[in-house]
Protein backbone atom coordinates (compact mmCIF):
# COMPACT_ATOMS: atom_id res chain seq x y z
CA UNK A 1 22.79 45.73 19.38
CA UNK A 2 25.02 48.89 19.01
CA UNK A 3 28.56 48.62 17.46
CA UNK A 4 30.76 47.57 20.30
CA UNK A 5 34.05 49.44 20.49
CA UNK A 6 35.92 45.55 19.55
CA UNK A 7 33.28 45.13 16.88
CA UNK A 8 34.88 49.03 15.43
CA UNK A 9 38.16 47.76 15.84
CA UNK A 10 37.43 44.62 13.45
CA UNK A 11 35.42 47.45 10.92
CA UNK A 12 37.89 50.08 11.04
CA UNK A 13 39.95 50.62 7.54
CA UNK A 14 38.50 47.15 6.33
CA UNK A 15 33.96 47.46 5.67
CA UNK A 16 34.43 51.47 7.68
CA UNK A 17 36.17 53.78 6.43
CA UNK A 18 34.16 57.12 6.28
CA UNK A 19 31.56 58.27 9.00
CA UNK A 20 30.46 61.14 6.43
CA UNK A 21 28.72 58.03 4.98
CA UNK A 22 27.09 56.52 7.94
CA UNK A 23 27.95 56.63 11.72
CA UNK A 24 28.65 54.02 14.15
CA UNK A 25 25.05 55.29 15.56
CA UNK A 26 23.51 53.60 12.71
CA UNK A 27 24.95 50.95 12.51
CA UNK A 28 23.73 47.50 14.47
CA UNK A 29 25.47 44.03 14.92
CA UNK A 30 22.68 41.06 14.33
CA UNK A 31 23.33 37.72 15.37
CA UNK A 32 20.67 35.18 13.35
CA UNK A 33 20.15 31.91 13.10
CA UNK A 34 20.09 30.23 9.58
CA UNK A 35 19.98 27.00 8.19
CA UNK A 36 22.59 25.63 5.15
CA UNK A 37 21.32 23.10 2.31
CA UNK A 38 21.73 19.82 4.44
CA UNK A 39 19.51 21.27 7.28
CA UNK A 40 22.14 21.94 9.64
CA UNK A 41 21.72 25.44 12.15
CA UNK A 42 24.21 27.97 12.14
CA UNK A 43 24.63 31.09 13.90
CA UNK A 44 25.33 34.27 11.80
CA UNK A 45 26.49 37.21 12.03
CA UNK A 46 26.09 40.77 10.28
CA UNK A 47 25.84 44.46 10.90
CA UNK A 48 23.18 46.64 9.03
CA UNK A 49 21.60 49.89 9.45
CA UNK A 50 19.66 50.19 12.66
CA UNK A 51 16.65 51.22 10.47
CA UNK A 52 16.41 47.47 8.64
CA UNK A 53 17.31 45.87 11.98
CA UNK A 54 14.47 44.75 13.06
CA UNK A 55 12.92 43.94 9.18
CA UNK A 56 16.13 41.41 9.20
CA UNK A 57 15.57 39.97 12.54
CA UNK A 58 11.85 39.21 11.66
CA UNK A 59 13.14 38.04 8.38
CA UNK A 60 16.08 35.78 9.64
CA UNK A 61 14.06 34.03 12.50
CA UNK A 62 11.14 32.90 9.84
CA UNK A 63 13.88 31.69 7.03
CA UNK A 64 14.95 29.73 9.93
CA UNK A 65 12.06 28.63 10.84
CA UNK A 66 11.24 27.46 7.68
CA UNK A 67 15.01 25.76 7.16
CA UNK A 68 15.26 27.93 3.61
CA UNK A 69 19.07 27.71 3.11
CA UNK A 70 21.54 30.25 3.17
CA UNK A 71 24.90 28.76 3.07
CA UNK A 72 27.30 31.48 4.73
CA UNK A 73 26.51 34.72 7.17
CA UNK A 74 29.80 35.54 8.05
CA UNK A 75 30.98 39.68 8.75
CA UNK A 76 32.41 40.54 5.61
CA UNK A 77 36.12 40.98 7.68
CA UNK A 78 36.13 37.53 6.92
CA UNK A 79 36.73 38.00 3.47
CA UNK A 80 39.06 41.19 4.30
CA UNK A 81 36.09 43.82 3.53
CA UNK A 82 36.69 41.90 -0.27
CA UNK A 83 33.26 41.39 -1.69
CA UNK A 84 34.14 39.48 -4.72
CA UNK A 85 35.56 36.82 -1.85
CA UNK A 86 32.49 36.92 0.01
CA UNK A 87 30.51 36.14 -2.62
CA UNK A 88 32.74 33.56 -3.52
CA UNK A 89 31.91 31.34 -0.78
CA UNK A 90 28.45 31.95 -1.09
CA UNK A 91 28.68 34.31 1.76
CA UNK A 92 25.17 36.55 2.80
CA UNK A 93 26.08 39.83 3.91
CA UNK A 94 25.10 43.47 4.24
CA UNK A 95 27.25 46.20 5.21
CA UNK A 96 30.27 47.10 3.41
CA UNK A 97 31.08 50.67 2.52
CA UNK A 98 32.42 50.18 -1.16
CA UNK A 99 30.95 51.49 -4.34
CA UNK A 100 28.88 49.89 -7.11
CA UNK A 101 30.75 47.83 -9.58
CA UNK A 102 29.27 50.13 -12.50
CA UNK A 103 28.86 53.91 -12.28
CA UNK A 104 31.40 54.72 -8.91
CA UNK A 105 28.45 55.70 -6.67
CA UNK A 106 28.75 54.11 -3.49
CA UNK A 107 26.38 51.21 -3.21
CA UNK A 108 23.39 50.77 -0.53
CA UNK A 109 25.71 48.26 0.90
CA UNK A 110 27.96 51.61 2.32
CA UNK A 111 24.90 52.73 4.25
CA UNK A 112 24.13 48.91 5.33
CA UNK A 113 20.53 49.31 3.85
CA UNK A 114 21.33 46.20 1.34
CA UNK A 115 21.41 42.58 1.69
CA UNK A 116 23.31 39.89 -0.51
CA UNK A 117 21.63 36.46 0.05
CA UNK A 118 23.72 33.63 -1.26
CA UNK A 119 25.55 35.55 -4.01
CA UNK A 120 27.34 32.64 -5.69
CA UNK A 121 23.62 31.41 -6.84
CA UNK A 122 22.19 34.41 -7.28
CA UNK A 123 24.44 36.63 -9.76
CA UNK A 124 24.64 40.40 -10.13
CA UNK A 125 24.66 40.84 -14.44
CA UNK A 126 24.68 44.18 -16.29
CA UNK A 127 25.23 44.90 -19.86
CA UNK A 128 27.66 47.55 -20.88
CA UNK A 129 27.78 48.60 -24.07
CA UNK A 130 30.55 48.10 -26.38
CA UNK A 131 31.73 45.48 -23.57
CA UNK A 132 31.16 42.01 -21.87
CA UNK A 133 28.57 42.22 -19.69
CA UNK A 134 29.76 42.03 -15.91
CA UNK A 135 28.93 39.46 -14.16
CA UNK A 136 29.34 39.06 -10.09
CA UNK A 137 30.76 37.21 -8.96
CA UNK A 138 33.14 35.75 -11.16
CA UNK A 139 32.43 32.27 -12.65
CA UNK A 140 28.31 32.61 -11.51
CA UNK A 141 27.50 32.58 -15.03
CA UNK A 142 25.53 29.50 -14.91
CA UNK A 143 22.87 30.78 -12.64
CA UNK A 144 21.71 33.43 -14.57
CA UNK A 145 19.19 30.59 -16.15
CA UNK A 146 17.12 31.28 -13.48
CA UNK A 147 16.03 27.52 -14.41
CA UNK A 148 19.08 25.60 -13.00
CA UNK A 149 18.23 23.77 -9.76
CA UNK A 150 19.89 25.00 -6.08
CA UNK A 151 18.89 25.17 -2.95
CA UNK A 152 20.42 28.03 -2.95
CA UNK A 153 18.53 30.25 -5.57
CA UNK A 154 16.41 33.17 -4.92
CA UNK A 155 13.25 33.22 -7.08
CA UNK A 156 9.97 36.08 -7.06
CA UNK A 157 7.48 34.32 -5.19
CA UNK A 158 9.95 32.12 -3.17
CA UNK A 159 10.22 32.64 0.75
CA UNK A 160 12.73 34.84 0.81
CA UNK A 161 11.30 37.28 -1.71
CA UNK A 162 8.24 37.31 0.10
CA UNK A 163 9.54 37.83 3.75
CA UNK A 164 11.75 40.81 1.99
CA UNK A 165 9.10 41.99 -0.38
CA UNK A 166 6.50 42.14 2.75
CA UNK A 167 8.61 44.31 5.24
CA UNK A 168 9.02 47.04 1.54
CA UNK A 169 12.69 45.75 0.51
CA UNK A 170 13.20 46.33 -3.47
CA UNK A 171 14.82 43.24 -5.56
CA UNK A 172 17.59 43.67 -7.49
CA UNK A 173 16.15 40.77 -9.53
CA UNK A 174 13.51 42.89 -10.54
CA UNK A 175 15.53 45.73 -12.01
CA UNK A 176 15.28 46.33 -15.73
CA UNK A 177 18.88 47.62 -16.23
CA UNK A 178 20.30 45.00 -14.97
CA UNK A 179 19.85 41.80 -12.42
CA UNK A 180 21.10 41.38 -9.17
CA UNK A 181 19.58 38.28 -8.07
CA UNK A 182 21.45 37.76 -4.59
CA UNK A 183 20.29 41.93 -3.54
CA UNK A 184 17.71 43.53 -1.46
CA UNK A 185 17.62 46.78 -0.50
CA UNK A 186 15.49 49.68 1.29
């Protein structure tokens, strides 16, 4: 559904802050259904770009269907438009104008045309030369061995990948520069 003029109150300053980027035209508030590790429903809720709306709603509904977990889909003024926070507590979650931790470009995430399922298991890592790699979010390290065991975990050929893969999302755990486990994007 559109933005409501409450929902741009709660958006304003904290995941909006520039229409230049995107308009509130674009934009679109989801409510899903999604099931945590123990099997218990939960309603969600995020806001995306109106052109992946209906990919994630398709998406969403079979995940549930299935009961493959996703711990958190909370609106990212949760966390205080802090993504580090979000990902924290495990938190799925799409729009949030902000840039890329590497480079300053803003990140697909600005135009709500990327996705962050369960973040805290599924790490963003990127080498930088002459420094520690980064790796997002803090303390995550021990799920990039993609071999550790979590409910949580996003792996190519799982469910999720497949749902995202099928309706022409990219994976960031794919990317050769880097991984980004948790990210899809169009």
């Amino acid at each position: 559904m559109p933005i409501s003029e409450e929902q741009k109150a709660l958006m304003q300053g904290c995941s909006f802050h520039d229409e230049k980027i995107v308009s509130w035209d674009e934009l679109r508030y989801l409510r899903v259904l999604h099931s945590d590790a123990e099997g218990n429903a939960i309603v969600g809720e995020m806001v995306c770009n109106k052109v992946i709306a209906e990919d994630l709603l398709l998406i969403f509904k079979e995940l549930y269907k299935a009961q493959y977990p996703i711990e958190s889909i909370l609106l990212i003024e949760h966390f205080h438009g802090d993504d580090e926070a979000s990902m924290q507590a495990n938190n799925t979650s799409c729009f949030n104008q902000r840039h890329i931790p590497i480079g300053g470009l803003m990140s697909k995430h600005s135009y709500g045309m990327a996705v962050d399922i369960n973040p805290k298991y599924n790490p963003y890592y990127k080498v930088r030369e002459g420094k520690t790699p980064l790796i997002r979010p803090e303390g995550s390290e021990i799920w990039l061995d993609r071999r550790e065991s979590s409910p949580y975990l996003i792996r190519k050929g799982d469910l999720c990948y497949k749902l995202f893969k099928q309706r022409g999302f990219h994976w960031g755990g794919e990317w050769l520069s880097g991984k980004d486990y948790q990210h899809f994007e169009k």
